[in-house]
PDB file of N, CA and C in Angstrom:
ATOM      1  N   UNK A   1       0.830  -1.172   0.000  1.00  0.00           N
ATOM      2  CA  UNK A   1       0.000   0.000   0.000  1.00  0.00           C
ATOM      3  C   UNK A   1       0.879   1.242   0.000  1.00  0.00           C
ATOM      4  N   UNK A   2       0.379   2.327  -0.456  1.00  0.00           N
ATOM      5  CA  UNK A   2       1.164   4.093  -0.937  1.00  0.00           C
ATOM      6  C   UNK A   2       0.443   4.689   0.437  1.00  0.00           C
ATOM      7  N   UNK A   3       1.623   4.829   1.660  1.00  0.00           N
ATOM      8  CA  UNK A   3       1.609   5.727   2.453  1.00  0.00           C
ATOM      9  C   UNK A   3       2.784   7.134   2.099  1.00  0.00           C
ATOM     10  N   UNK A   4       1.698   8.039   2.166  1.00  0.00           N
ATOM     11  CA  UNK A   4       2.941   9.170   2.356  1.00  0.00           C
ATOM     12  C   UNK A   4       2.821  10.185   3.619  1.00  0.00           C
ATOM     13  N   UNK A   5       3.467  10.077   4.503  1.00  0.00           N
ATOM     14  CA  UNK A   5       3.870  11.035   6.098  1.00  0.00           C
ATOM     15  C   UNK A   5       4.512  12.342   6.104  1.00  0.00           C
ATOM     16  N   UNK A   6       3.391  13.440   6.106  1.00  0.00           N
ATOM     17  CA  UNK A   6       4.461  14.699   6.554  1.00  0.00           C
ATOM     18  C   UNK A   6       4.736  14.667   7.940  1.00  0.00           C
ATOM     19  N   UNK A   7       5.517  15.678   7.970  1.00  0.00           N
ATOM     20  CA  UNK A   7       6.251  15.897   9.194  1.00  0.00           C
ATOM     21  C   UNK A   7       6.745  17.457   9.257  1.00  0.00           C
ATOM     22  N   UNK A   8       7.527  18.096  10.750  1.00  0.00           N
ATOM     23  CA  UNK A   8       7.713  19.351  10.550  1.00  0.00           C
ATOM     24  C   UNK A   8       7.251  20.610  10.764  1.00  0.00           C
ATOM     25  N   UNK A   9       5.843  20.425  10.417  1.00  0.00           N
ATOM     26  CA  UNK A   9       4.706  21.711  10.964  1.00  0.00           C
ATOM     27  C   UNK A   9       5.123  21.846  12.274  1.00  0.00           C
ATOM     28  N   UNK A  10       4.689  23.387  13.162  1.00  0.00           N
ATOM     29  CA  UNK A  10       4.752  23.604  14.267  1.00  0.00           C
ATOM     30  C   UNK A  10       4.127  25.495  13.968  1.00  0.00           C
ATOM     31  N   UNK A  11       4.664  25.943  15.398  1.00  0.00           N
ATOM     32  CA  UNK A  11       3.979  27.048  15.362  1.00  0.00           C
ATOM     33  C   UNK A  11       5.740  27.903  15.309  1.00  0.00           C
ATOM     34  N   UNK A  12       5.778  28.930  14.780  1.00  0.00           N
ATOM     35  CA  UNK A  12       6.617  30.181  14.271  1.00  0.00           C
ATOM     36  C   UNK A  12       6.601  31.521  14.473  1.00  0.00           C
ATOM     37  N   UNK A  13       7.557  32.169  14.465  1.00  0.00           N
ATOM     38  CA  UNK A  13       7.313  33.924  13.857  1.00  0.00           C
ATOM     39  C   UNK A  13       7.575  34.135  12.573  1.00  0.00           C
ATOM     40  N   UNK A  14       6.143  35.138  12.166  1.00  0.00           N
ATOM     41  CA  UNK A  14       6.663  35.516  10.786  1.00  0.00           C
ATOM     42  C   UNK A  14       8.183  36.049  10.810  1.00  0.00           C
ATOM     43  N   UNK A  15       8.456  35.582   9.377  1.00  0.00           N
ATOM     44  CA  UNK A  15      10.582  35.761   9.668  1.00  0.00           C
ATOM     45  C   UNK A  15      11.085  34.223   9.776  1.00  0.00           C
ATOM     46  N   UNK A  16      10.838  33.543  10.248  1.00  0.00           N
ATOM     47  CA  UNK A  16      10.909  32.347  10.972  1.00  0.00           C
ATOM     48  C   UNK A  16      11.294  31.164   9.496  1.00  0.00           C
ATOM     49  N   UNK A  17      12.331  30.260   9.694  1.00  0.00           N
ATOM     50  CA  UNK A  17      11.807  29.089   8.781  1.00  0.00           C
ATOM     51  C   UNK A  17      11.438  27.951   9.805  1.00  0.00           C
ATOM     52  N   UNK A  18      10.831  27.033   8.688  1.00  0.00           N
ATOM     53  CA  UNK A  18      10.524  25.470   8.737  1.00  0.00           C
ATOM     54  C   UNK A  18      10.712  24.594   7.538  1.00  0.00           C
ATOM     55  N   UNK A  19      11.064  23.778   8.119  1.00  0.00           N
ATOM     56  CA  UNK A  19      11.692  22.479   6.655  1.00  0.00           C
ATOM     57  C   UNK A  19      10.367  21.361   6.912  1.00  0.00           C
ATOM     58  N   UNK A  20       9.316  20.918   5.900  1.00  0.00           N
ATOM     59  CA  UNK A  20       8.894  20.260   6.108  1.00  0.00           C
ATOM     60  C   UNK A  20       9.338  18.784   5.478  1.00  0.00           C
ATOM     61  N   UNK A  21       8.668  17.358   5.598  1.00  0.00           N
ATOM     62  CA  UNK A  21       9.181  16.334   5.316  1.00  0.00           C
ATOM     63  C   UNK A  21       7.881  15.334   4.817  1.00  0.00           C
ATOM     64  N   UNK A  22       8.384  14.736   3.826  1.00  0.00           N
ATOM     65  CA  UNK A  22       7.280  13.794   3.057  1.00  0.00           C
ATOM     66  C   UNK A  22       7.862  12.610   2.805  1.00  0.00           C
ATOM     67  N   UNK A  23       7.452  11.437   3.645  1.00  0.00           N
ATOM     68  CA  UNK A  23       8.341  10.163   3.649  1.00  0.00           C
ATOM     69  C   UNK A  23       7.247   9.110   2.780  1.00  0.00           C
ATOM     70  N   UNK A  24       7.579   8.797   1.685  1.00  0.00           N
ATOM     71  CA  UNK A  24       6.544   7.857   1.230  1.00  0.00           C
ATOM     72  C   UNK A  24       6.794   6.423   1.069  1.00  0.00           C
ATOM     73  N   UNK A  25       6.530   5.126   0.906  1.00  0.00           N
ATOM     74  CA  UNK A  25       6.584   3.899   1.109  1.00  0.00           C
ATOM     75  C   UNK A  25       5.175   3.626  -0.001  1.00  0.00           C
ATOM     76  N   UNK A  26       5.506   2.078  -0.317  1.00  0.00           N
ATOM     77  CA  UNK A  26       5.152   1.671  -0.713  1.00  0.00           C
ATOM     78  C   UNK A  26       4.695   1.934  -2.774  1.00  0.00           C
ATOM     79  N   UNK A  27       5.866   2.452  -3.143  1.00  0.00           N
ATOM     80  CA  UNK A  27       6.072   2.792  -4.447  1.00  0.00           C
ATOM     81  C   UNK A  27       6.990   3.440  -4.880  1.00  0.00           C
ATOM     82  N   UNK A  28       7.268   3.124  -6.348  1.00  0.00           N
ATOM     83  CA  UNK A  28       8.958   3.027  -6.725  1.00  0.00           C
ATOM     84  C   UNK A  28       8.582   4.740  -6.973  1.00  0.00           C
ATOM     85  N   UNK A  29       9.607   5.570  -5.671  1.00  0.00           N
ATOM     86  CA  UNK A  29       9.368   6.484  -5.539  1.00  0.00           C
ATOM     87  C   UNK A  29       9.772   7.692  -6.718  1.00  0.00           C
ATOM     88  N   UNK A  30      10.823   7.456  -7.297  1.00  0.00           N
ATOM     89  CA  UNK A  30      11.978   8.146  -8.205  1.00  0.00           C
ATOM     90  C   UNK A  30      11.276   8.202  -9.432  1.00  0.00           C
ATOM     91  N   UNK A  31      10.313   7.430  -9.623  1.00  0.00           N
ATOM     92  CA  UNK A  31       8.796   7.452 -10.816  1.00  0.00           C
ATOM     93  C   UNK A  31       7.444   8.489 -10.822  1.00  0.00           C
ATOM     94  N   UNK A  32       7.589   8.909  -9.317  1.00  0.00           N
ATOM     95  CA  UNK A  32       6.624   9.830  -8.787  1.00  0.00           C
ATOM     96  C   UNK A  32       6.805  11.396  -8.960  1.00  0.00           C
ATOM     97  N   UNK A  33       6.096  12.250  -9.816  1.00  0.00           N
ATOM     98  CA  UNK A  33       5.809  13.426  -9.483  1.00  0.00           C
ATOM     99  C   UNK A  33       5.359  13.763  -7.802  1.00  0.00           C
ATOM    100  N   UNK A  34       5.734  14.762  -7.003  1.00  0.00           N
ATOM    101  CA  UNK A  34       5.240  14.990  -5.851  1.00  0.00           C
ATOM    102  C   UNK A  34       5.242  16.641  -5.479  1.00  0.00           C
ATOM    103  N   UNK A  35       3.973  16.574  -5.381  1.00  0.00           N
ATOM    104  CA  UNK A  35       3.600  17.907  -4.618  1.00  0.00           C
ATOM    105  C   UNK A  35       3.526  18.423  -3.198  1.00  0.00           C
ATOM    106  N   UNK A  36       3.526  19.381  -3.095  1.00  0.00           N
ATOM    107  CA  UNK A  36       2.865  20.243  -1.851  1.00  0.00           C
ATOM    108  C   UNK A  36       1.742  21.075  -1.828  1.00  0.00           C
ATOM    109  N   UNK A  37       0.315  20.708  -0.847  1.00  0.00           N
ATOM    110  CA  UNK A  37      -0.443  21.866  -1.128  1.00  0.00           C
ATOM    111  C   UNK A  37      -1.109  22.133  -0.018  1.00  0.00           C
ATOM    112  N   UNK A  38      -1.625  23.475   0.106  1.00  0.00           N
ATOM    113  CA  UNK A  38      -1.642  23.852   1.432  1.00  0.00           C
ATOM    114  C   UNK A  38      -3.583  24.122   1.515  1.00  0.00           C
ATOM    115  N   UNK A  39      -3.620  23.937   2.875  1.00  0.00           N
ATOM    116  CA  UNK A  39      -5.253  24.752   2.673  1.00  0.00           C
ATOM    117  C   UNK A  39      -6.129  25.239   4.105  1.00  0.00           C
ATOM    118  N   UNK A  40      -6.019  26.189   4.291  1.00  0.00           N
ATOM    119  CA  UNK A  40      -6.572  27.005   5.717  1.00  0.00           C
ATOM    120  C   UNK A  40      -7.861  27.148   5.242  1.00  0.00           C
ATOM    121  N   UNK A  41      -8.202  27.216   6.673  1.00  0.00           N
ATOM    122  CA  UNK A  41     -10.017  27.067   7.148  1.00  0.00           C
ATOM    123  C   UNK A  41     -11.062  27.624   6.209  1.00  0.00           C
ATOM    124  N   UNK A  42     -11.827  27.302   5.590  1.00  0.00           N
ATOM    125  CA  UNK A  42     -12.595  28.144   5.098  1.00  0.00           C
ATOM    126  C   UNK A  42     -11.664  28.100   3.327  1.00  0.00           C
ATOM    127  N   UNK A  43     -11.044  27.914   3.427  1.00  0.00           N
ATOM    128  CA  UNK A  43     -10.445  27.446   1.916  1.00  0.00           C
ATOM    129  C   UNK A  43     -10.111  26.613   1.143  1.00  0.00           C
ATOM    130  N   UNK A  44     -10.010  26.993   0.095  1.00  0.00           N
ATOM    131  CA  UNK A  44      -9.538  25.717  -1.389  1.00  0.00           C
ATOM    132  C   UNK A  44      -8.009  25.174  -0.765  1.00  0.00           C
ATOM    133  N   UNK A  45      -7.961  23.908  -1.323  1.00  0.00           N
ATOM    134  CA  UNK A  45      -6.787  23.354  -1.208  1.00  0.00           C
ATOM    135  C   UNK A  45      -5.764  23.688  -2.438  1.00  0.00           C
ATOM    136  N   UNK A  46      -4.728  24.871  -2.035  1.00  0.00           N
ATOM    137  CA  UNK A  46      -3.667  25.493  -2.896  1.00  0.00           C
ATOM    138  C   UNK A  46      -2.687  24.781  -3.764  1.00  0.00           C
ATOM    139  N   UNK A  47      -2.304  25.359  -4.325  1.00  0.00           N
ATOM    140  CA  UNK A  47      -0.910  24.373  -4.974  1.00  0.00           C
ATOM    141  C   UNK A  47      -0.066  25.542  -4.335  1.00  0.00           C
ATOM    142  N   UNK A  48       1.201  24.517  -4.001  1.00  0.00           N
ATOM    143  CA  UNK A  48       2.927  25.211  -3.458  1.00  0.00           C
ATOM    144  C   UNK A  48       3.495  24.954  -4.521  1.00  0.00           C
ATOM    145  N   UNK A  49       4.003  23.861  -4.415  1.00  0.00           N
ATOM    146  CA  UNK A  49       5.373  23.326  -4.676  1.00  0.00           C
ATOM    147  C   UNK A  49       5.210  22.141  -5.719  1.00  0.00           C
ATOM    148  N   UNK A  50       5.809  21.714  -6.698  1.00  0.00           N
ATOM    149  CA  UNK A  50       6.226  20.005  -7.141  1.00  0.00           C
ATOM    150  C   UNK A  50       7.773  19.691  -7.852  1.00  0.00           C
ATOM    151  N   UNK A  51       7.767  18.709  -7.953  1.00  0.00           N
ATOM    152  CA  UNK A  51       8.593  18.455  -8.017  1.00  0.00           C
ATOM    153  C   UNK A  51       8.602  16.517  -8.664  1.00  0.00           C
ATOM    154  N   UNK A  52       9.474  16.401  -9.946  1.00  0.00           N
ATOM    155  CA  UNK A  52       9.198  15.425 -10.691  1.00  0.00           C
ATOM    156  C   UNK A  52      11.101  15.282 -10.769  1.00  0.00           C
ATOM    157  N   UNK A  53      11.657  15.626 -11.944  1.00  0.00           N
ATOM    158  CA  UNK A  53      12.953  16.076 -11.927  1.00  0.00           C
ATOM    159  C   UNK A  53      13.261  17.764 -12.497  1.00  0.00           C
ATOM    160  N   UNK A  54      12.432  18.585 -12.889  1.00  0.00           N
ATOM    161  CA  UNK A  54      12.016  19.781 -12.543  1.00  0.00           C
ATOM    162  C   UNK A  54      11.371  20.375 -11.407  1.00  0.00           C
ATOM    163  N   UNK A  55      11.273  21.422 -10.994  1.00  0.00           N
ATOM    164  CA  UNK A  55      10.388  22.073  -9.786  1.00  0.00           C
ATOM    165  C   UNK A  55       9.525  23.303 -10.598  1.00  0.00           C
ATOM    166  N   UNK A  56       8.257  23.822  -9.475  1.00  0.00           N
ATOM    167  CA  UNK A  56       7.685  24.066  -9.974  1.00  0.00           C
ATOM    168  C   UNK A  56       7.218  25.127  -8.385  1.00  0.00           C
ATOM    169  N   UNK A  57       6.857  26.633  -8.382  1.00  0.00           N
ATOM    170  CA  UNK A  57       6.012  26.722  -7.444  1.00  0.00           C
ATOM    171  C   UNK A  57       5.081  27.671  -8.140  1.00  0.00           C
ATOM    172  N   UNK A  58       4.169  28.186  -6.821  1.00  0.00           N
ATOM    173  CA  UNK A  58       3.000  28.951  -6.646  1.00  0.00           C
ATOM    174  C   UNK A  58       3.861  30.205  -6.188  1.00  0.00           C
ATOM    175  N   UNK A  59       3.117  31.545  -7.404  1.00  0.00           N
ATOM    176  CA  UNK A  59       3.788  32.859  -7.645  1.00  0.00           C
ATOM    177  C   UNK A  59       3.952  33.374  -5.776  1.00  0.00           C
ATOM    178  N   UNK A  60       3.115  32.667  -4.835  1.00  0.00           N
ATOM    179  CA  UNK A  60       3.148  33.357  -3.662  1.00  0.00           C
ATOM    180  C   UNK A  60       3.887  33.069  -2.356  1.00  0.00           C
ATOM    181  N   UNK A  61       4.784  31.517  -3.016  1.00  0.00           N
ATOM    182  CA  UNK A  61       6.147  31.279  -1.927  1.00  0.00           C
ATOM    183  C   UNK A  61       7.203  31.564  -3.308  1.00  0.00           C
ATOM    184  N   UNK A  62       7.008  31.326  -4.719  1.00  0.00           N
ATOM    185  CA  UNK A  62       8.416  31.569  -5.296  1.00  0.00           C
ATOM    186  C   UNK A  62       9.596  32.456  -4.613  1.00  0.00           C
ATOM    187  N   UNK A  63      10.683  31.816  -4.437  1.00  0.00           N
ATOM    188  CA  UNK A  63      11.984  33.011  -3.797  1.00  0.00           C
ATOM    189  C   UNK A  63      11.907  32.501  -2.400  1.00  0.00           C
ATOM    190  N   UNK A  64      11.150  31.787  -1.602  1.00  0.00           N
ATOM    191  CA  UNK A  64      10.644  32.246  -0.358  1.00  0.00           C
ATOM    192  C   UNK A  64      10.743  30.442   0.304  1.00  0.00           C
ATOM    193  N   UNK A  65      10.345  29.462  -1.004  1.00  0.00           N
ATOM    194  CA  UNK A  65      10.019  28.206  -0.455  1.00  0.00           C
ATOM    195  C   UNK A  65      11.329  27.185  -1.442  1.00  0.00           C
ATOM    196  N   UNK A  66      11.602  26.343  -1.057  1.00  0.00           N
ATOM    197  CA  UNK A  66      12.585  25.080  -1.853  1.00  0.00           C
ATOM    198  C   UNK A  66      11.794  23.535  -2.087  1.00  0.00           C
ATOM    199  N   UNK A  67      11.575  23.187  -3.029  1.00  0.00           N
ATOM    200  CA  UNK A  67      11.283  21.782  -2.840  1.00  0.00           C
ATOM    201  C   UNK A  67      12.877  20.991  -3.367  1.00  0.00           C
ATOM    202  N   UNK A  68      12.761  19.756  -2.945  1.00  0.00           N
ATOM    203  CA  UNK A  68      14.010  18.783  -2.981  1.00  0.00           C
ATOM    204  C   UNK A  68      13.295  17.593  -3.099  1.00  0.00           C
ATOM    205  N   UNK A  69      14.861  16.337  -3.191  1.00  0.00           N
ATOM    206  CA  UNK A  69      14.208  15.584  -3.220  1.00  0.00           C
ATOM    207  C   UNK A  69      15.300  14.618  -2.721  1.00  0.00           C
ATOM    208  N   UNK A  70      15.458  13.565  -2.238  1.00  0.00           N
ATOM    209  CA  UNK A  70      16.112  12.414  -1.479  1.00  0.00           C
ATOM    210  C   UNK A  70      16.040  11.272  -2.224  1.00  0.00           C
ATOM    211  N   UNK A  71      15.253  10.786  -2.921  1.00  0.00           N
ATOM    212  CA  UNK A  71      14.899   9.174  -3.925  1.00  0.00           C
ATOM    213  C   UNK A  71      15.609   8.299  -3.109  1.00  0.00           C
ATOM    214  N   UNK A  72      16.756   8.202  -2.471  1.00  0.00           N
ATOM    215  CA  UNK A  72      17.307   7.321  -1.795  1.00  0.00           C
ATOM    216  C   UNK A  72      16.937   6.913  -0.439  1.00  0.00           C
ATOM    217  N   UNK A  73      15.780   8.063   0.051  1.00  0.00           N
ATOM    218  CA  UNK A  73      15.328   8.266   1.571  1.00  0.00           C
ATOM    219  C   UNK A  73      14.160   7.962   1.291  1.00  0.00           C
ATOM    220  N   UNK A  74      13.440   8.110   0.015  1.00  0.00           N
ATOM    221  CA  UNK A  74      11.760   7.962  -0.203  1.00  0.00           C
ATOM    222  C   UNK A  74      11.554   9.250   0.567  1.00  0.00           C
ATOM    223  N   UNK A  75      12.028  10.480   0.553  1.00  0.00           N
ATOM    224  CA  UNK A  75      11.315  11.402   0.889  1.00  0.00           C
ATOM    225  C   UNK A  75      11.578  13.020   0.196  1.00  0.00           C
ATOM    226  N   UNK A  76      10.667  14.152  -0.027  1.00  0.00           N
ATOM    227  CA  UNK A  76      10.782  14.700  -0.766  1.00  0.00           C
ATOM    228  C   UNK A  76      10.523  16.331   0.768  1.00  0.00           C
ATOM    229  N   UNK A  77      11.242  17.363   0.247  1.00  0.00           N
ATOM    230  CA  UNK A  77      11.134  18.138   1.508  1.00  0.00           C
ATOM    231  C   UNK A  77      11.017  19.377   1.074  1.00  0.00           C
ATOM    232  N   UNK A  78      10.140  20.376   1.753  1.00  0.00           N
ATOM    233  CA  UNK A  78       9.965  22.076   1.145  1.00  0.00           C
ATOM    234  C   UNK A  78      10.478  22.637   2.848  1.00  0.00           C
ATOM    235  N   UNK A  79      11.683  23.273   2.469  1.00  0.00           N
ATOM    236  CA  UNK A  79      12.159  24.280   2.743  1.00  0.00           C
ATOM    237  C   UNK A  79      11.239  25.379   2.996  1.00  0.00           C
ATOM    238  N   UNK A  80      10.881  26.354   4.348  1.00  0.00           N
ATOM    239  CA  UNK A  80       9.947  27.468   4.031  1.00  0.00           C
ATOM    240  C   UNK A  80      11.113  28.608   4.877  1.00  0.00           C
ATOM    241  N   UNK A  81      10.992  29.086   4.145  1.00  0.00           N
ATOM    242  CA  UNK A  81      12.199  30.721   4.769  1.00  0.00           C
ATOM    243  C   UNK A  81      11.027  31.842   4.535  1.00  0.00           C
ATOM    244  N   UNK A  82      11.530  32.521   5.403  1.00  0.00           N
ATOM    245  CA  UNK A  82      10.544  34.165   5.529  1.00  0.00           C
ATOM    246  C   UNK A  82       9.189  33.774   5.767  1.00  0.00           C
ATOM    247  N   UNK A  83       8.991  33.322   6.498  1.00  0.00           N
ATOM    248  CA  UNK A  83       7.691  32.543   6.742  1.00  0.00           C
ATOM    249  C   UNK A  83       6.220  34.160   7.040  1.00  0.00           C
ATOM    250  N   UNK A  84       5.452  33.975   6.334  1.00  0.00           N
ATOM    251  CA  UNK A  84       4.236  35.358   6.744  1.00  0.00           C
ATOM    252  C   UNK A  84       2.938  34.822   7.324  1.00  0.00           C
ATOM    253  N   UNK A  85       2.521  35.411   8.232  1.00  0.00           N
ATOM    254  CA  UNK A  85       0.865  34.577   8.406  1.00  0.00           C
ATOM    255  C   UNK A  85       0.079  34.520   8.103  1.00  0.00           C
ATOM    256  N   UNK A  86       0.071  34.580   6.353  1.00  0.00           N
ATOM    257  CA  UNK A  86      -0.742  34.400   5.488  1.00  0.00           C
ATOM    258  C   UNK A  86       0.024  32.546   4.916  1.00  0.00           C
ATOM    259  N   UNK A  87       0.665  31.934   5.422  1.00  0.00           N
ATOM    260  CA  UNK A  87       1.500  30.905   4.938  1.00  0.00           C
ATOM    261  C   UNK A  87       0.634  29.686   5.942  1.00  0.00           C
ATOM    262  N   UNK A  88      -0.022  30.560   7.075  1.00  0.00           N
ATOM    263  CA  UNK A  88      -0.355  29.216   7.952  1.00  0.00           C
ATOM    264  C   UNK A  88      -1.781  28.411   7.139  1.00  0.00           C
ATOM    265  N   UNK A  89      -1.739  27.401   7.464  1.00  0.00           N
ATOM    266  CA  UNK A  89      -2.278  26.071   6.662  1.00  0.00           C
ATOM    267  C   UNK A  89      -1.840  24.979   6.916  1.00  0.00           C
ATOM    268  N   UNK A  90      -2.600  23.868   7.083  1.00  0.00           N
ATOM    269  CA  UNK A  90      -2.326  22.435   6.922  1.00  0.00           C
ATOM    270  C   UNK A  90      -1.725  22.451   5.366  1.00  0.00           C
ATOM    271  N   UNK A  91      -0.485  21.905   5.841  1.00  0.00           N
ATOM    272  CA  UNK A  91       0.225  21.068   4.530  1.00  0.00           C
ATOM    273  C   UNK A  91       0.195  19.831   4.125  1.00  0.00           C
ATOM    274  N   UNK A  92      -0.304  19.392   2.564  1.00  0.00           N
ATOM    275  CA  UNK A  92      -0.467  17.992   2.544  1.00  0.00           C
ATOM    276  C   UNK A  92       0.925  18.224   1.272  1.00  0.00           C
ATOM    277  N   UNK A  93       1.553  16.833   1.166  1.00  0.00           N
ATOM    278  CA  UNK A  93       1.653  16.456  -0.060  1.00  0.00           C
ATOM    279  C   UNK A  93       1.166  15.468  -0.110  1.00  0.00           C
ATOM    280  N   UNK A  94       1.154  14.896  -1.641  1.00  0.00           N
ATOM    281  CA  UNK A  94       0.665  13.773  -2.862  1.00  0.00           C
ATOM    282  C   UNK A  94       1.406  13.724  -3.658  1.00  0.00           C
ATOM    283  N   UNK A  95       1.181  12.658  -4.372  1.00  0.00           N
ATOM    284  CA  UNK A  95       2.453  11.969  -5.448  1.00  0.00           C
ATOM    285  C   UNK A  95       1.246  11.106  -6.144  1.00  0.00           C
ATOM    286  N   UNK A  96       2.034  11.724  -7.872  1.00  0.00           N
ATOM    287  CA  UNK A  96       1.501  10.853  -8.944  1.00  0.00           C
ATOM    288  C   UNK A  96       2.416  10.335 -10.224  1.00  0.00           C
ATOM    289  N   UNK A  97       1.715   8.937 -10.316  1.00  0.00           N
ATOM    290  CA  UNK A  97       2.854   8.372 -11.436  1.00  0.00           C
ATOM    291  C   UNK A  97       3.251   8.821 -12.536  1.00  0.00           C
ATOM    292  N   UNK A  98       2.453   9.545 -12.966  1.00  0.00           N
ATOM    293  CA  UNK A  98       1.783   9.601 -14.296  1.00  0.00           C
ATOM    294  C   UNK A  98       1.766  11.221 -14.825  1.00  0.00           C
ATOM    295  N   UNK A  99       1.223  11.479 -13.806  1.00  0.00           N
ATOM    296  CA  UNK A  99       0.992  13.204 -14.173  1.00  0.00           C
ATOM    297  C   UNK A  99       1.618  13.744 -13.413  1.00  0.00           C
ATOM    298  N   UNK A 100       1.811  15.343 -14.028  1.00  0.00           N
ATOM    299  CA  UNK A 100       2.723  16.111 -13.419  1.00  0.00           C
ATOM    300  C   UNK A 100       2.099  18.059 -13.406  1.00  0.00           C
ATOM    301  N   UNK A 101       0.845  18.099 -12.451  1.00  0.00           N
ATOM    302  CA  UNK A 101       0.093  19.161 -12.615  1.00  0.00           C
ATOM    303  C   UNK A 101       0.153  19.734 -11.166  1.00  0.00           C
ATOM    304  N   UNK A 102      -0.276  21.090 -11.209  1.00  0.00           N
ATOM    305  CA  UNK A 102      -1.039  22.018 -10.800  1.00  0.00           C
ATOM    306  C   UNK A 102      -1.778  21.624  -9.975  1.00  0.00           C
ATOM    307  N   UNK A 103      -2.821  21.204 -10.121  1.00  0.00           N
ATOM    308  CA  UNK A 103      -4.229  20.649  -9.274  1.00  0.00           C
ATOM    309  C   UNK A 103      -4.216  19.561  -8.626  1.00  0.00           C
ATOM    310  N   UNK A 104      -4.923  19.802  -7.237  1.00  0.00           N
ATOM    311  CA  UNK A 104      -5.061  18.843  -6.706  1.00  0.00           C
ATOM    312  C   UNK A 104      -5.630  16.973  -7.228  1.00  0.00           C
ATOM    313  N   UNK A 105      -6.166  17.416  -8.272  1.00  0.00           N
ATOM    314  CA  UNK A 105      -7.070  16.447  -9.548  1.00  0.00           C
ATOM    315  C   UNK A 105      -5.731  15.628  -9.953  1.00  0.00           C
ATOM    316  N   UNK A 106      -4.624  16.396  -9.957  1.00  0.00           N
ATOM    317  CA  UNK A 106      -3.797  15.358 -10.965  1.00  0.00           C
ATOM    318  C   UNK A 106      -3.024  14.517  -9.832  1.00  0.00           C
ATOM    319  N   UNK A 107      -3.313  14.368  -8.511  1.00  0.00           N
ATOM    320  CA  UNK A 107      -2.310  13.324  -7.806  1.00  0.00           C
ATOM    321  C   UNK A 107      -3.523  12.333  -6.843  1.00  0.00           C
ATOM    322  N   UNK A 108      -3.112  11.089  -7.274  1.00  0.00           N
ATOM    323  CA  UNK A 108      -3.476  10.117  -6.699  1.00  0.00           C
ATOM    324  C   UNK A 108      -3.235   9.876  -5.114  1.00  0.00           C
ATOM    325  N   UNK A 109      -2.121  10.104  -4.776  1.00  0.00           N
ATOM    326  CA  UNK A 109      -1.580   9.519  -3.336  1.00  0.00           C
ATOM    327  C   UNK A 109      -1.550  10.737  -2.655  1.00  0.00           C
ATOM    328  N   UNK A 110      -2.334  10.728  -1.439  1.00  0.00           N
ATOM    329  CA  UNK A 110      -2.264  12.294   0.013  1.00  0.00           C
ATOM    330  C   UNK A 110      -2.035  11.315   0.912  1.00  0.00           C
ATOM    331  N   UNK A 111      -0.737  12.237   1.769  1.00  0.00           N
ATOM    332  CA  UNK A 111      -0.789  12.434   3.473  1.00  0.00           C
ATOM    333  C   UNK A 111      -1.782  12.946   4.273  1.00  0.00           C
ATOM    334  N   UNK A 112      -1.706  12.934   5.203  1.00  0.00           N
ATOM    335  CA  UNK A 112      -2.737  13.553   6.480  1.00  0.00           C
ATOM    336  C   UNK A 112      -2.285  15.070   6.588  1.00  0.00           C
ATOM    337  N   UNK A 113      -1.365  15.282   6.624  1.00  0.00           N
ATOM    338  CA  UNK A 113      -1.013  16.709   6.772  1.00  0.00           C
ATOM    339  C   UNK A 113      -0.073  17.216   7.601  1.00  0.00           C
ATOM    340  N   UNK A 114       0.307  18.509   7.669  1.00  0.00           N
ATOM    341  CA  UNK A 114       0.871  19.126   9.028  1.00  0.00           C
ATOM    342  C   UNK A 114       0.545  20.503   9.104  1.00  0.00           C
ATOM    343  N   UNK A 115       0.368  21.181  10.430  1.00  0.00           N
ATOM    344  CA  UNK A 115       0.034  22.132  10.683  1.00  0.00           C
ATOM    345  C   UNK A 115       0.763  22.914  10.690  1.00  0.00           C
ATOM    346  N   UNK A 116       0.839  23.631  10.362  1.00  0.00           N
ATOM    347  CA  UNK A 116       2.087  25.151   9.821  1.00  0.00           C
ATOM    348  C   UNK A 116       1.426  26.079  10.841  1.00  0.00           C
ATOM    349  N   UNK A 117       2.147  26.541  11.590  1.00  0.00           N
ATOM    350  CA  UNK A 117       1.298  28.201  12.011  1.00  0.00           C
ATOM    351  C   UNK A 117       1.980  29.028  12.054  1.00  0.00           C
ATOM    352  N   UNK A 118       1.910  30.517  11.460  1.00  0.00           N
ATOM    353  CA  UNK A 118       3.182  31.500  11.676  1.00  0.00           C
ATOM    354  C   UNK A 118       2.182  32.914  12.560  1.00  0.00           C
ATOM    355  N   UNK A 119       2.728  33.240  13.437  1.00  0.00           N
ATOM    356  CA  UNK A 119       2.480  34.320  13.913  1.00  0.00           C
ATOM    357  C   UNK A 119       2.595  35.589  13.221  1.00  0.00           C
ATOM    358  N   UNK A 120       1.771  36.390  13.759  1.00  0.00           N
ATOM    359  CA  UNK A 120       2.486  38.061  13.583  1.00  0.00           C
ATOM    360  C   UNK A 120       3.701  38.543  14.589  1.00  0.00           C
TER     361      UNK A 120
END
């Protein structure tokens, strides 16, 4: 079975970084497109970050966020520097074999999440 585990969230000051972490199992990982996407209360679930063997972000961490990738660890990780409290949100990633999009529509496999919180 395709588990994937974030990790990392906590609470911050804007200014502040956090490195989050996406450990996945159960699929030949280095085949997988994998995203990051974020989504606070009352909102759509965002696109951040992906990452296939290109990267890719959202105009509103570009400069600000890193995605990476480990293939040897099964885990894929976003970097967050300058953190604002417009950034707080549960973070999920997902991973797909096949496609390599934007939308939440194009990935098969989600984590549970982690809670990001940045202060003022």
């Amino acid at each position: 079975q395709v588990q994937l585990v974030e990790s990392g969230g906590g609470l911050v000051q804007a200014g502040d970084s956090l490195r989050l972490s996406c450990v996945a199992s159960g699929l030949t990982f280095s085949a997988y497109t994998v995203g990051w996407f974020r989504q606070a209360p009352g909102k759509e679930r965002d696109f951040v970050a992906k990452i296939r063997t290109d990267t890719a972000y959202a105009d509103s961490v570009k400069g600000r966020f890193t995605i990476s990738r480990d293939n040897a660890k099964n885990t894929v990780y976003l970097q967050m520097n300058s953190l604002k409290p417009e950034d707080t949100a549960v973070y999920y990633c997902a991973a797909d074999r096949f496609r390599d999009g934007y939308s939440a529509r194009s990935y098969n496999y989600w984590g549970q999440g982690t809670q990001v919180t940045v202060s003022s």
